[in-house]
PDB file of N, CA and C in Angstrom:
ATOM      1  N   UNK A   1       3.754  28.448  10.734  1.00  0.00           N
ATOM      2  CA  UNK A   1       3.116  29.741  10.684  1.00  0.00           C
ATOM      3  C   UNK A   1       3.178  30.260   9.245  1.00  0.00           C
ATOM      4  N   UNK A   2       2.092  30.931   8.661  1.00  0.00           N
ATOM      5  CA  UNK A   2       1.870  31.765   7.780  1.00  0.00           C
ATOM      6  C   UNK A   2       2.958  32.709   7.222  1.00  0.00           C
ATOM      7  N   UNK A   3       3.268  33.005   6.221  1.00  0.00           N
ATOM      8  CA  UNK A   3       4.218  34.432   5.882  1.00  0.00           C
ATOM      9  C   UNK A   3       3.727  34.826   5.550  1.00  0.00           C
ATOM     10  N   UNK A   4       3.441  36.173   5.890  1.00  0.00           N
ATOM     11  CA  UNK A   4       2.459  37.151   4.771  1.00  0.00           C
ATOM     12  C   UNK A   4       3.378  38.808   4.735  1.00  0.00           C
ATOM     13  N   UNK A   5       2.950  39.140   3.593  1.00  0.00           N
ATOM     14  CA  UNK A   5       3.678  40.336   3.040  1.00  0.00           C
ATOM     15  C   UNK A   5       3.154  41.395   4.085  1.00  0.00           C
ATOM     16  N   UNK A   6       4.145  41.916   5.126  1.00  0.00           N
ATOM     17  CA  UNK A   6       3.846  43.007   5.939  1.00  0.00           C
ATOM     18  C   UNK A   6       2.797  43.708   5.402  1.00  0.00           C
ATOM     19  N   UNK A   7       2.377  44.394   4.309  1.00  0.00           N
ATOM     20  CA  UNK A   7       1.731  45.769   3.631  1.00  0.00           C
ATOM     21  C   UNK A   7       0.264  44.845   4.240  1.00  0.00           C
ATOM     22  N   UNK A   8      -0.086  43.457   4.074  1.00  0.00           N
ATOM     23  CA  UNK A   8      -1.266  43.017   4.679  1.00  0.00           C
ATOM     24  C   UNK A   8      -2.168  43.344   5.923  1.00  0.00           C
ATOM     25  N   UNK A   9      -1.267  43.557   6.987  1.00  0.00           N
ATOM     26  CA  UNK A   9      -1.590  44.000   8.438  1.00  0.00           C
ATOM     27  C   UNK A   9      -2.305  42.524   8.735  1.00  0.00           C
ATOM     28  N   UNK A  10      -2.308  41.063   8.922  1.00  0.00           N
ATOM     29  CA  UNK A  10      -3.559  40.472   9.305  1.00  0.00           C
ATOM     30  C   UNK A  10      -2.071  39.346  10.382  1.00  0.00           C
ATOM     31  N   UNK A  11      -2.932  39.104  10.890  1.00  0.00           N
ATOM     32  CA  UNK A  11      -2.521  37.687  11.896  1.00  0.00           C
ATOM     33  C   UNK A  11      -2.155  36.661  10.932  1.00  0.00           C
ATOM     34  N   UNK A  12      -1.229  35.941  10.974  1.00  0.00           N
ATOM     35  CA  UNK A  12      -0.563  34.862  10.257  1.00  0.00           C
ATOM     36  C   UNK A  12      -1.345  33.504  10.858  1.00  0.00           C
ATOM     37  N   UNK A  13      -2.246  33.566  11.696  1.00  0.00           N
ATOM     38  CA  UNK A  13      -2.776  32.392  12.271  1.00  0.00           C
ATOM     39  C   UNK A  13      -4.341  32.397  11.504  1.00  0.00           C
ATOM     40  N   UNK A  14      -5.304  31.474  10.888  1.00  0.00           N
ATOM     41  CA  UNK A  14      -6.219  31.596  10.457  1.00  0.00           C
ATOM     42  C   UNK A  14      -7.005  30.099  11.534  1.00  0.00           C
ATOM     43  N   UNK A  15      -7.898  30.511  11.145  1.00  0.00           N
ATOM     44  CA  UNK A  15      -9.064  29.232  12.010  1.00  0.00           C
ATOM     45  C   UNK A  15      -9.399  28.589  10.985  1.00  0.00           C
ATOM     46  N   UNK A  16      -9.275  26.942  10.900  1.00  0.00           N
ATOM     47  CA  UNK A  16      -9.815  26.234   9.812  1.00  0.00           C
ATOM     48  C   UNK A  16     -10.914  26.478   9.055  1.00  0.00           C
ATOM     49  N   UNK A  17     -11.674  26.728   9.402  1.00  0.00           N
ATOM     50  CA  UNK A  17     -13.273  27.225   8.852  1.00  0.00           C
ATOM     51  C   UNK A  17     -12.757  28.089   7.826  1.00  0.00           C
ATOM     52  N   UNK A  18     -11.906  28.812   7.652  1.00  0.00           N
ATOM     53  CA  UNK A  18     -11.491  29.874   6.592  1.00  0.00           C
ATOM     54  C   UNK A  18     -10.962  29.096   5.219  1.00  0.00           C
ATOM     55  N   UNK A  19     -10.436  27.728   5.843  1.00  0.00           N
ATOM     56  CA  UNK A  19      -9.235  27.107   4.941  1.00  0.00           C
ATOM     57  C   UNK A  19     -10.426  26.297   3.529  1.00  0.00           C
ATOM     58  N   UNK A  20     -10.204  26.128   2.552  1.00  0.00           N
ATOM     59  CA  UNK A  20     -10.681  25.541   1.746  1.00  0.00           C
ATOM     60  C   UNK A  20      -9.697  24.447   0.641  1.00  0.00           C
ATOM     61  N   UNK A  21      -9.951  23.306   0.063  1.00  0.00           N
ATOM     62  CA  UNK A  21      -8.611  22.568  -0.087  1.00  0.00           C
ATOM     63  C   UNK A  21      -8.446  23.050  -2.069  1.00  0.00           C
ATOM     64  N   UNK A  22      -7.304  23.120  -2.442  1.00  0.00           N
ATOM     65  CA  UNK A  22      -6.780  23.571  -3.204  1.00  0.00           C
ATOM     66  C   UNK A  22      -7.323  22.770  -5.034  1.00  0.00           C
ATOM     67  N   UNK A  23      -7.514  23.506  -5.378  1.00  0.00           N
ATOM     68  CA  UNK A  23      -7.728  22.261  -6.797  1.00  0.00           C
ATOM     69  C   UNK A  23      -6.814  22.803  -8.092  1.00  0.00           C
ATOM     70  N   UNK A  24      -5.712  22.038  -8.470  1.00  0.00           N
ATOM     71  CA  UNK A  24      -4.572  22.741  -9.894  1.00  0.00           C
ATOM     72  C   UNK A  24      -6.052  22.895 -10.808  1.00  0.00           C
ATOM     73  N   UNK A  25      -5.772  23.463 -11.555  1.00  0.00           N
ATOM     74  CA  UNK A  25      -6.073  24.264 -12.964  1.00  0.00           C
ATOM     75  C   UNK A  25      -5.546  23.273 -14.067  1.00  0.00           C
ATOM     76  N   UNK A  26      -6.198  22.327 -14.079  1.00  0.00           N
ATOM     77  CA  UNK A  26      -5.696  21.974 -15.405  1.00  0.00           C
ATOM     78  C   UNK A  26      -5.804  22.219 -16.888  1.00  0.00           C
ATOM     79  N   UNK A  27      -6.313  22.975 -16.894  1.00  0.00           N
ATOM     80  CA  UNK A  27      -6.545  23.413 -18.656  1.00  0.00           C
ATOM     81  C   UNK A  27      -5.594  24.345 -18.583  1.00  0.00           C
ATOM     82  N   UNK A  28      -4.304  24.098 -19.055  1.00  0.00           N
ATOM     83  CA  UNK A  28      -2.961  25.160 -19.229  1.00  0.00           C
ATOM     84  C   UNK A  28      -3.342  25.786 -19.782  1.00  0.00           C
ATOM     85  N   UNK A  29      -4.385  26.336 -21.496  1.00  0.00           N
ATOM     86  CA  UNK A  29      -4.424  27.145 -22.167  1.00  0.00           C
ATOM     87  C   UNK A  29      -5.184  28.695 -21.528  1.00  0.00           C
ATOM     88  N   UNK A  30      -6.021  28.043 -20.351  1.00  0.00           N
ATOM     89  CA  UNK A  30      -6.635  29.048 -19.703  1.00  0.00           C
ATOM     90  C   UNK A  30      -5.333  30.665 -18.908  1.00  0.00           C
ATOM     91  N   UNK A  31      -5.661  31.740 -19.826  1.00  0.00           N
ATOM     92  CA  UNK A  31      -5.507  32.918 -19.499  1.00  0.00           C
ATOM     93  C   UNK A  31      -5.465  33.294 -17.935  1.00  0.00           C
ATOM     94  N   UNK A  32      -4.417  33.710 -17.481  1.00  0.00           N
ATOM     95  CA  UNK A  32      -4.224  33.841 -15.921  1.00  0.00           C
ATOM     96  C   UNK A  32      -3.959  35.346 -15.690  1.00  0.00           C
ATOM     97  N   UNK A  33      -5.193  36.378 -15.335  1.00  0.00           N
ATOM     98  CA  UNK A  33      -5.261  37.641 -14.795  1.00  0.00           C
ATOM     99  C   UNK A  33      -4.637  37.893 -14.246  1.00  0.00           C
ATOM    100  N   UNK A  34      -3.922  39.052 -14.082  1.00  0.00           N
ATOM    101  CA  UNK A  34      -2.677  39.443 -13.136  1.00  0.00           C
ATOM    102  C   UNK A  34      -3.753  40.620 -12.617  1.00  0.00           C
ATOM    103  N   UNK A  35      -4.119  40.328 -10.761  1.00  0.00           N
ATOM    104  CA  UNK A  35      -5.036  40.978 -10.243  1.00  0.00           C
ATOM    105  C   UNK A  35      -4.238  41.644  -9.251  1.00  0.00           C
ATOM    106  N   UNK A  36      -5.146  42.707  -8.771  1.00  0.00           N
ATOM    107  CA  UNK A  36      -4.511  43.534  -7.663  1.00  0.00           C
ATOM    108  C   UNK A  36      -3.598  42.857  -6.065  1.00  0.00           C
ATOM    109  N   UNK A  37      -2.782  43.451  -5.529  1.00  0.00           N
ATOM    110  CA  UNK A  37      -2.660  42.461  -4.712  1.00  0.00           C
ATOM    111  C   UNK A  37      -3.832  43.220  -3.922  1.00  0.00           C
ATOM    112  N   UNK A  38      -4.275  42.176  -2.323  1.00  0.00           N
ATOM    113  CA  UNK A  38      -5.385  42.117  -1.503  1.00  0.00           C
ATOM    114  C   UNK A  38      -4.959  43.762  -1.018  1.00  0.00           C
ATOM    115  N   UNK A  39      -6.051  44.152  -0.798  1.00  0.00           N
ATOM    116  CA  UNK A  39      -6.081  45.718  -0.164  1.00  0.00           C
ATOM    117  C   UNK A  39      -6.048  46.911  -0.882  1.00  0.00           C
ATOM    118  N   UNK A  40      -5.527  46.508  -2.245  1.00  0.00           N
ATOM    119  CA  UNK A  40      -4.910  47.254  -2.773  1.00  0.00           C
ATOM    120  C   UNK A  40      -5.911  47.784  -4.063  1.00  0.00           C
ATOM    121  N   UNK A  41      -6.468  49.030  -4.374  1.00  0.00           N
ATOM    122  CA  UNK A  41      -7.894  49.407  -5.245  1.00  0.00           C
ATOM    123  C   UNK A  41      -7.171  50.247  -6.203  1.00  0.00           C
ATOM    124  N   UNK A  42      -6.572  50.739  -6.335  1.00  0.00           N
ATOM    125  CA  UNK A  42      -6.235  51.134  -7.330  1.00  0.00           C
ATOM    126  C   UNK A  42      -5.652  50.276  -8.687  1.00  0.00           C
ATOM    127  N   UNK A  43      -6.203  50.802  -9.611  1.00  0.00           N
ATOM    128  CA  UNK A  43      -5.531  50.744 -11.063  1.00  0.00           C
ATOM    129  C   UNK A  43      -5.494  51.509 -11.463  1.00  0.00           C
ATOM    130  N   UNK A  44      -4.478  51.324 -13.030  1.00  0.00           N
ATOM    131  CA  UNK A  44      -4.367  52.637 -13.850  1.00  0.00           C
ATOM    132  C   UNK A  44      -4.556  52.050 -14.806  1.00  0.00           C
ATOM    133  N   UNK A  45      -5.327  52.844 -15.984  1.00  0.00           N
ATOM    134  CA  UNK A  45      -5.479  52.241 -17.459  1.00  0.00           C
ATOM    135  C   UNK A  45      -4.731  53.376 -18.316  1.00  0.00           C
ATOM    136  N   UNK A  46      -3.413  54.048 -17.870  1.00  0.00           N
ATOM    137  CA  UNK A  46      -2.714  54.664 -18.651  1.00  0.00           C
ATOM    138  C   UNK A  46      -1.231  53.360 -18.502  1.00  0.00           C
ATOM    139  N   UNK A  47      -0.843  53.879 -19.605  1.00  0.00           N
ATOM    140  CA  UNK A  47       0.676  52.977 -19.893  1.00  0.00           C
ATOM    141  C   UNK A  47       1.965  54.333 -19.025  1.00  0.00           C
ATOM    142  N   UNK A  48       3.005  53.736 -18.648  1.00  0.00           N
ATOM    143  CA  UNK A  48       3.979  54.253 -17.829  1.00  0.00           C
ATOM    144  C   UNK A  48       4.969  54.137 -18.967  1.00  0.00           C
ATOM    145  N   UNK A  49       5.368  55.616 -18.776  1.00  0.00           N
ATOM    146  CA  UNK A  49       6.136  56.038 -19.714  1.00  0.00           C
ATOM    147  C   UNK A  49       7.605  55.406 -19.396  1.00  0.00           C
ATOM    148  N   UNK A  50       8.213  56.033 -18.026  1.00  0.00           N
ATOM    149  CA  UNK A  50       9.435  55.739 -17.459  1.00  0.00           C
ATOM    150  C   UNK A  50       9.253  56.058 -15.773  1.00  0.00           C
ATOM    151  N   UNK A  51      10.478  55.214 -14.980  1.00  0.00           N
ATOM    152  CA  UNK A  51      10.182  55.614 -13.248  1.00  0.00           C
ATOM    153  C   UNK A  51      11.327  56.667 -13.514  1.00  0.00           C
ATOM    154  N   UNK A  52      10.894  57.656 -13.043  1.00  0.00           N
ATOM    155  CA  UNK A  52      12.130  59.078 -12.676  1.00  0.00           C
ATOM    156  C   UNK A  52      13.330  58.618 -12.066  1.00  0.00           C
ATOM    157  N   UNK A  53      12.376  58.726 -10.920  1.00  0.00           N
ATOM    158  CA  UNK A  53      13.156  58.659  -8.961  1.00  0.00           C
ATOM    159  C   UNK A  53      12.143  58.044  -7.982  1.00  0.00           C
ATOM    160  N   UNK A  54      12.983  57.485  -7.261  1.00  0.00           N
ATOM    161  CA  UNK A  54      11.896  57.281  -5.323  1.00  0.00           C
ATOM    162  C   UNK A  54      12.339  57.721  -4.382  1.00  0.00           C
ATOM    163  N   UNK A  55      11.614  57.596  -3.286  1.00  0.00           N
ATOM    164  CA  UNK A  55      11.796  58.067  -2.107  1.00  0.00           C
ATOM    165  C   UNK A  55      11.506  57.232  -1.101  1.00  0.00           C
ATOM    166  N   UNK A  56      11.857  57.083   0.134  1.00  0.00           N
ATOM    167  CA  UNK A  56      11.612  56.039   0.884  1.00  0.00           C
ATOM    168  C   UNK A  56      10.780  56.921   2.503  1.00  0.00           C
ATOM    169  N   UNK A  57       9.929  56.559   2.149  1.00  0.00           N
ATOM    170  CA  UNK A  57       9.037  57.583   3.562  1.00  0.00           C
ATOM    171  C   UNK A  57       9.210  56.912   4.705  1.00  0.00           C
ATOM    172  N   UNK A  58       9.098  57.554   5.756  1.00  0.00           N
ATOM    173  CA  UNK A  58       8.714  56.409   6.999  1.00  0.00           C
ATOM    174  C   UNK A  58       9.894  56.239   7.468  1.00  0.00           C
ATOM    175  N   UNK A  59       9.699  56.311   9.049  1.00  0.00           N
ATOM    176  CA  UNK A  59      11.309  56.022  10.092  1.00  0.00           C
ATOM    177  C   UNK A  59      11.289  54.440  10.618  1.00  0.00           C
ATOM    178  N   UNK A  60      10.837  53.771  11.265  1.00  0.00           N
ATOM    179  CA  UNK A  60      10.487  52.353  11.034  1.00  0.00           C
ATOM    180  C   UNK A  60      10.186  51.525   9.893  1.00  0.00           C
ATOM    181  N   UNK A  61      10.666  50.414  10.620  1.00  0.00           N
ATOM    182  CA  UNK A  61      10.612  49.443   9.530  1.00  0.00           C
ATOM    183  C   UNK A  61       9.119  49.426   8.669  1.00  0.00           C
ATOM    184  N   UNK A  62       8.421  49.441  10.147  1.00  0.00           N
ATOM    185  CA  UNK A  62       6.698  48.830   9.899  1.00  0.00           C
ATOM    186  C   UNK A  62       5.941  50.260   9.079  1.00  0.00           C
ATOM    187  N   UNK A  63       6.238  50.963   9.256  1.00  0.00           N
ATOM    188  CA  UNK A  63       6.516  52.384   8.733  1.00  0.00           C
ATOM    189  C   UNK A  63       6.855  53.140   7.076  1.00  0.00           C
ATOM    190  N   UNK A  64       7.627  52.199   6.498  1.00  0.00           N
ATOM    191  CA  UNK A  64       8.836  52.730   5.656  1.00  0.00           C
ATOM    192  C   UNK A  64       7.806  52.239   4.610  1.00  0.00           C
ATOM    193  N   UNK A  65       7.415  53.090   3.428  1.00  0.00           N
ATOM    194  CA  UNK A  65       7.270  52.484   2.240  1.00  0.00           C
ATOM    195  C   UNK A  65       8.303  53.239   1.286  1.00  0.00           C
ATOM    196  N   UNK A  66       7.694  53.023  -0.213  1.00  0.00           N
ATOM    197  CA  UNK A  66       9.011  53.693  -1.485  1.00  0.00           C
ATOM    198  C   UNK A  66       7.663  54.203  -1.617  1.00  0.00           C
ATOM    199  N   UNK A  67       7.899  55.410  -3.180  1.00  0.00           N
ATOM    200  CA  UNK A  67       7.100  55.727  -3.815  1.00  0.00           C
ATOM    201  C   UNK A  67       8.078  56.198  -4.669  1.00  0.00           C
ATOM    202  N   UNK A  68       7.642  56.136  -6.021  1.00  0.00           N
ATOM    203  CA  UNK A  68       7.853  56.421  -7.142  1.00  0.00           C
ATOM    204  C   UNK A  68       7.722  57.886  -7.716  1.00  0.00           C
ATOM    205  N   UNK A  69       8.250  58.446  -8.595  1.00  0.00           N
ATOM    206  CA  UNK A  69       8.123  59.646  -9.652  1.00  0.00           C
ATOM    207  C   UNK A  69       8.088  58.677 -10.974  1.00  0.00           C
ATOM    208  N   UNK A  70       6.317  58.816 -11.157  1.00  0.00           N
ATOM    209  CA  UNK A  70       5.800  58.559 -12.822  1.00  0.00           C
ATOM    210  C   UNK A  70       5.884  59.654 -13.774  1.00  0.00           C
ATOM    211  N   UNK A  71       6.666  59.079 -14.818  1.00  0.00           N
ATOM    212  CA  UNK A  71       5.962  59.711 -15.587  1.00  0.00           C
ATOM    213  C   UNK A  71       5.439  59.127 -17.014  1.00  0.00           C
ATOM    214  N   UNK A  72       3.957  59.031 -16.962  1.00  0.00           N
ATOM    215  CA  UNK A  72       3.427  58.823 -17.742  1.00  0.00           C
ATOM    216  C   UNK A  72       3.119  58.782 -19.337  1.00  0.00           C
ATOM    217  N   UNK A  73       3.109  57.873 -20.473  1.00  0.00           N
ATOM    218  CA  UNK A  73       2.615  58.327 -21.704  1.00  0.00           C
ATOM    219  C   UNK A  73       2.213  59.049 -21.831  1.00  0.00           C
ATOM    220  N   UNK A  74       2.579  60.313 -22.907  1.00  0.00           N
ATOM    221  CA  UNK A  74       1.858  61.564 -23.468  1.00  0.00           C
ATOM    222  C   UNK A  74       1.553  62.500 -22.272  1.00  0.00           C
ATOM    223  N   UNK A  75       2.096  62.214 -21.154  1.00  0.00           N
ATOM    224  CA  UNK A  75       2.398  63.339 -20.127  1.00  0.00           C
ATOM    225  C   UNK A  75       3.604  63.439 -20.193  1.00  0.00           C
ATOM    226  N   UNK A  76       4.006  65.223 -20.096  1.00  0.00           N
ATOM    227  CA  UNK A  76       5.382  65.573 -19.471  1.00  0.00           C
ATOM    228  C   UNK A  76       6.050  65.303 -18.525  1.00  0.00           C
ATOM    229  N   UNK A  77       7.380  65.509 -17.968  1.00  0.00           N
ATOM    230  CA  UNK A  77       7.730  64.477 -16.911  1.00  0.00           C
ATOM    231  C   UNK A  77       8.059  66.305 -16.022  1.00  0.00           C
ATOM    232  N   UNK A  78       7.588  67.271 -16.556  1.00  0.00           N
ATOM    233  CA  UNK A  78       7.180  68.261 -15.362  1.00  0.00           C
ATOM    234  C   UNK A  78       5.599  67.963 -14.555  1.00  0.00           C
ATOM    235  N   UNK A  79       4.977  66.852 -15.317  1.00  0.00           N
ATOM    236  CA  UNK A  79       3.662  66.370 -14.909  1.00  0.00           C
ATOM    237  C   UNK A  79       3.398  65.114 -13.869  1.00  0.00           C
ATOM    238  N   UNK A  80       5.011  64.273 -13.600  1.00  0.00           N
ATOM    239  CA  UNK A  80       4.881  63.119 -13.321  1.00  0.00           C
ATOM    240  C   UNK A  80       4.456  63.333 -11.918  1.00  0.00           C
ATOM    241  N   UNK A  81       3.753  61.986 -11.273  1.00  0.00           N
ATOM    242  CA  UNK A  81       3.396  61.993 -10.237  1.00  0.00           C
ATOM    243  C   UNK A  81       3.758  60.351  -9.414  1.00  0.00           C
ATOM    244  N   UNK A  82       3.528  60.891  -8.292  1.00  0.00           N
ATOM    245  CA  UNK A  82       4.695  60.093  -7.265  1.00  0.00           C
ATOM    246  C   UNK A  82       3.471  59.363  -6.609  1.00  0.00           C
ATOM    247  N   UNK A  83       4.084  57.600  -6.681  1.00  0.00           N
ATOM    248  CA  UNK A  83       3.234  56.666  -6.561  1.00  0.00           C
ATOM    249  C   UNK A  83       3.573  55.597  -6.250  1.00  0.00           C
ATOM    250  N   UNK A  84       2.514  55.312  -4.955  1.00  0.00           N
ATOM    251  CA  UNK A  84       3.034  54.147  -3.698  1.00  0.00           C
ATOM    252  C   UNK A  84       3.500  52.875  -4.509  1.00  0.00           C
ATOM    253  N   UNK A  85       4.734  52.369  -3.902  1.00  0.00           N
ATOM    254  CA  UNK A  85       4.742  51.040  -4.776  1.00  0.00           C
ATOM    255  C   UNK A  85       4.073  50.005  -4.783  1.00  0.00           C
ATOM    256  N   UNK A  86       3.185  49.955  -3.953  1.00  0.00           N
ATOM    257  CA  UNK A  86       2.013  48.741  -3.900  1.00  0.00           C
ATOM    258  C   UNK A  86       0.804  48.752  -5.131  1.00  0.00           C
ATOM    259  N   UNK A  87       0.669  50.219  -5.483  1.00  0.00           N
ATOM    260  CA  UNK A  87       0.082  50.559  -6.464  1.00  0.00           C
ATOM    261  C   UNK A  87       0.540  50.327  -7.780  1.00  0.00           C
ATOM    262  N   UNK A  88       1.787  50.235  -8.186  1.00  0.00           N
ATOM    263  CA  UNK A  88       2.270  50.110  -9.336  1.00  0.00           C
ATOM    264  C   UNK A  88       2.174  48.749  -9.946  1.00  0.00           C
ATOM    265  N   UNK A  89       1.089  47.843  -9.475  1.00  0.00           N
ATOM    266  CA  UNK A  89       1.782  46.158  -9.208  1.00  0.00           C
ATOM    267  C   UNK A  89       1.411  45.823 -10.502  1.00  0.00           C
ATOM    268  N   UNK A  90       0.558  46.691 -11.365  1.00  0.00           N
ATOM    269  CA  UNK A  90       0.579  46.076 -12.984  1.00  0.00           C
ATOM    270  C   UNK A  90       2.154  46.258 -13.992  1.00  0.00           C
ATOM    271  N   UNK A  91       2.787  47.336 -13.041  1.00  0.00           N
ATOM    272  CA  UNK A  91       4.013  47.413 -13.796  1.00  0.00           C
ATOM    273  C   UNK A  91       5.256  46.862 -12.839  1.00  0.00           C
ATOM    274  N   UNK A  92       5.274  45.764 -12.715  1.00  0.00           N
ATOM    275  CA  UNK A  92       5.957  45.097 -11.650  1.00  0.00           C
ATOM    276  C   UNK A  92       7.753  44.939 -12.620  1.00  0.00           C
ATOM    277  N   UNK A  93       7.294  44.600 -14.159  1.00  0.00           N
ATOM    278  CA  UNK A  93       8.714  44.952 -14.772  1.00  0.00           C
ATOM    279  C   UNK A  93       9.615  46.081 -14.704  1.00  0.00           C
ATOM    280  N   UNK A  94       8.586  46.920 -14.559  1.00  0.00           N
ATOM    281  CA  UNK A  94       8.950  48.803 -15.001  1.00  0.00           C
ATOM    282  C   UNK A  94       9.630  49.086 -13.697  1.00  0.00           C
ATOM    283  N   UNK A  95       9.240  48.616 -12.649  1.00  0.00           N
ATOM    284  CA  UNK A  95       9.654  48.577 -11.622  1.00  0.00           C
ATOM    285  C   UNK A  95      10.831  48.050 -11.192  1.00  0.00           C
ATOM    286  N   UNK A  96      11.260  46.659 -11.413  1.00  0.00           N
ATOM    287  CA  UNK A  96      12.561  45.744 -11.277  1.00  0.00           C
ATOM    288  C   UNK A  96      13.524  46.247 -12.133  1.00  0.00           C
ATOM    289  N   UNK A  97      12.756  46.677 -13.440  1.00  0.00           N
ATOM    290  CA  UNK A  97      14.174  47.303 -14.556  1.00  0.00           C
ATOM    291  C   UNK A  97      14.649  48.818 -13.790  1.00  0.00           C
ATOM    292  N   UNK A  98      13.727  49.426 -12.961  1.00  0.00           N
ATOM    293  CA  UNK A  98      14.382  50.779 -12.770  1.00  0.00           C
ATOM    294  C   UNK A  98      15.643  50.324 -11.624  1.00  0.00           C
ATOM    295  N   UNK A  99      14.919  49.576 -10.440  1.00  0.00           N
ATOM    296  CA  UNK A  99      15.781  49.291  -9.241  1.00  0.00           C
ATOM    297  C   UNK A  99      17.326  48.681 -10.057  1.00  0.00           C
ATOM    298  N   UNK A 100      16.719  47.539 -11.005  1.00  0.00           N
ATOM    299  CA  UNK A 100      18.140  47.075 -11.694  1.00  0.00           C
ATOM    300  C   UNK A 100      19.164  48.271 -12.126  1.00  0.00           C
ATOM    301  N   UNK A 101      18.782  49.254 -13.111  1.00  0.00           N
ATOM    302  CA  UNK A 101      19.046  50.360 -13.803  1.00  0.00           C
ATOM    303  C   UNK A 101      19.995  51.317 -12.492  1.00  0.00           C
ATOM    304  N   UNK A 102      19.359  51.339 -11.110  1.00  0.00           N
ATOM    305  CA  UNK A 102      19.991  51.616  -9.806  1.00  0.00           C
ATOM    306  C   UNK A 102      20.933  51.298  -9.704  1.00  0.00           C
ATOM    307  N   UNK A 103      20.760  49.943  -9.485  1.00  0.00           N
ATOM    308  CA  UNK A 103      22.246  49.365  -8.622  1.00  0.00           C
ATOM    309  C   UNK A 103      23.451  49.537  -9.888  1.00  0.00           C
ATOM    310  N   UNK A 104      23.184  49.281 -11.067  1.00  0.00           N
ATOM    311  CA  UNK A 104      24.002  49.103 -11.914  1.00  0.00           C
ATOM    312  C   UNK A 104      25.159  50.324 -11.762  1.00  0.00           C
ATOM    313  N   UNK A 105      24.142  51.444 -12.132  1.00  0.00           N
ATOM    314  CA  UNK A 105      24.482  52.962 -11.906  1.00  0.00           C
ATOM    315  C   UNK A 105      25.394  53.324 -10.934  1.00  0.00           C
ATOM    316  N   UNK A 106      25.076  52.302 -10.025  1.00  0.00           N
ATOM    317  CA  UNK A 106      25.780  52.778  -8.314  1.00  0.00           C
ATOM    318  C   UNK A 106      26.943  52.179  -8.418  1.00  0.00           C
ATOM    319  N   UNK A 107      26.928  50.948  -9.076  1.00  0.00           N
ATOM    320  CA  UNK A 107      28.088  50.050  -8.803  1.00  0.00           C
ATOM    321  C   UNK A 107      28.939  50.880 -10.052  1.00  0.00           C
ATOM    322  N   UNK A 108      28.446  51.052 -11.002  1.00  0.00           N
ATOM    323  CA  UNK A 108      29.527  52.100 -12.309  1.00  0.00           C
ATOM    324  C   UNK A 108      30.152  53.269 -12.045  1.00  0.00           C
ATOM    325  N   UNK A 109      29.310  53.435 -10.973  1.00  0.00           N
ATOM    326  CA  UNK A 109      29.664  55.439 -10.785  1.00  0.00           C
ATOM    327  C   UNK A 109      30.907  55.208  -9.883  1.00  0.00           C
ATOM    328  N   UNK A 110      30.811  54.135  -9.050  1.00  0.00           N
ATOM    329  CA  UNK A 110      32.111  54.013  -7.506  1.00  0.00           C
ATOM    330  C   UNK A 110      33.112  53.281  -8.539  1.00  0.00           C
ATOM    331  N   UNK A 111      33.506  52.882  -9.928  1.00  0.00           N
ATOM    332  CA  UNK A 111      34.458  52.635  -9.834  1.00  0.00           C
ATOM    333  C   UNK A 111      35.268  53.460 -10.130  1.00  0.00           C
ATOM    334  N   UNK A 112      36.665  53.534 -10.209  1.00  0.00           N
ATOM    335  CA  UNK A 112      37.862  54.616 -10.128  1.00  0.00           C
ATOM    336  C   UNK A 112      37.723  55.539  -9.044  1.00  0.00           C
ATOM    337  N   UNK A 113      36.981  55.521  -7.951  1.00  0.00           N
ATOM    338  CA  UNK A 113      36.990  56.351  -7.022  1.00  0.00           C
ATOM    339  C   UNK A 113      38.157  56.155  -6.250  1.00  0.00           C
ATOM    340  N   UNK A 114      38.678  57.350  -5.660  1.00  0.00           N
ATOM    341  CA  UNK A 114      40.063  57.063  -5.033  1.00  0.00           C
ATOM    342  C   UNK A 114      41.350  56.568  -5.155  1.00  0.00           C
ATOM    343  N   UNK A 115      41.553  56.545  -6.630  1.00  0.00           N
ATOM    344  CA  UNK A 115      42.342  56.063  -7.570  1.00  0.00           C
ATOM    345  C   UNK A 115      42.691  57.175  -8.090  1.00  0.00           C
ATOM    346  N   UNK A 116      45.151  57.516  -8.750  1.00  0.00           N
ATOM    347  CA  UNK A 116      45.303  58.333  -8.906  1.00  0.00           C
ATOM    348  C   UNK A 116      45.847  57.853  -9.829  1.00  0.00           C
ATOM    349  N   UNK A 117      46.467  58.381 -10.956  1.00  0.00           N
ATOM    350  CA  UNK A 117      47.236  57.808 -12.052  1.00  0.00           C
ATOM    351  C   UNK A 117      48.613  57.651 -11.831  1.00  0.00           C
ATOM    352  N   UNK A 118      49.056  57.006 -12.424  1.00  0.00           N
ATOM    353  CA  UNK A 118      50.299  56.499 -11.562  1.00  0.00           C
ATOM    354  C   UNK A 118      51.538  57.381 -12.363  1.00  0.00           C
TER     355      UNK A 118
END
């Protein structure tokens, strides 16, 4: 069976007629577009300044997305605006460095907790 990224909604089963057989790319020098994922219409042709904060919407699993607080180049970050993470997929770094920047934070802040000096 198929895996496909939940945000898809489609049946993991396809009917051959759909299938077409694969051909590598051999000219390595050829330039490889980093395109939207499927469903997904938005772009932005502004540069991302920094991710604020997120939020995690939704009570189910099937349910639950994140969204972001942007804030944008040469916008204020009283201006930033909050944005689905499926949308962000041109800044897929900006993204991994903030979550990284998270955990780090989380794991720094709990140490010495509950600890008294001796």
């Amino acid at each position: 069976m198929l895996k496909l990224p939940e945000r898809l909604k489609l049946h993991p089963t396809f009917h051959v007629s759909f299938l077409k057989p694969y051909h590598e790319d051999l000219d390595a020098e050829r330039v490889q577009t980093k395109r939207a994922p499927p469903l997904v219409m938005k772009q932005f042709d502004r540069e991302l300044e920094k991710i604020l904060d997120h939020r995690t919407m939704g009570h189910s699993k099937k349910n639950r997305r994140t969204d972001f607080l942007v804030q944008w180049k040469g916008i204020s970050e009283a201006e930033a605006s909050w944005e689905r993470d499926v949308t962000l997929w041109q800044f897929e770094k900006e993204v991994q460095a903030y979550w990284r920047s998270k955990s780090t934070r989380a794991s720094t802040s709990a140490v010495g907790v509950g600890l008294s000096a001796p």
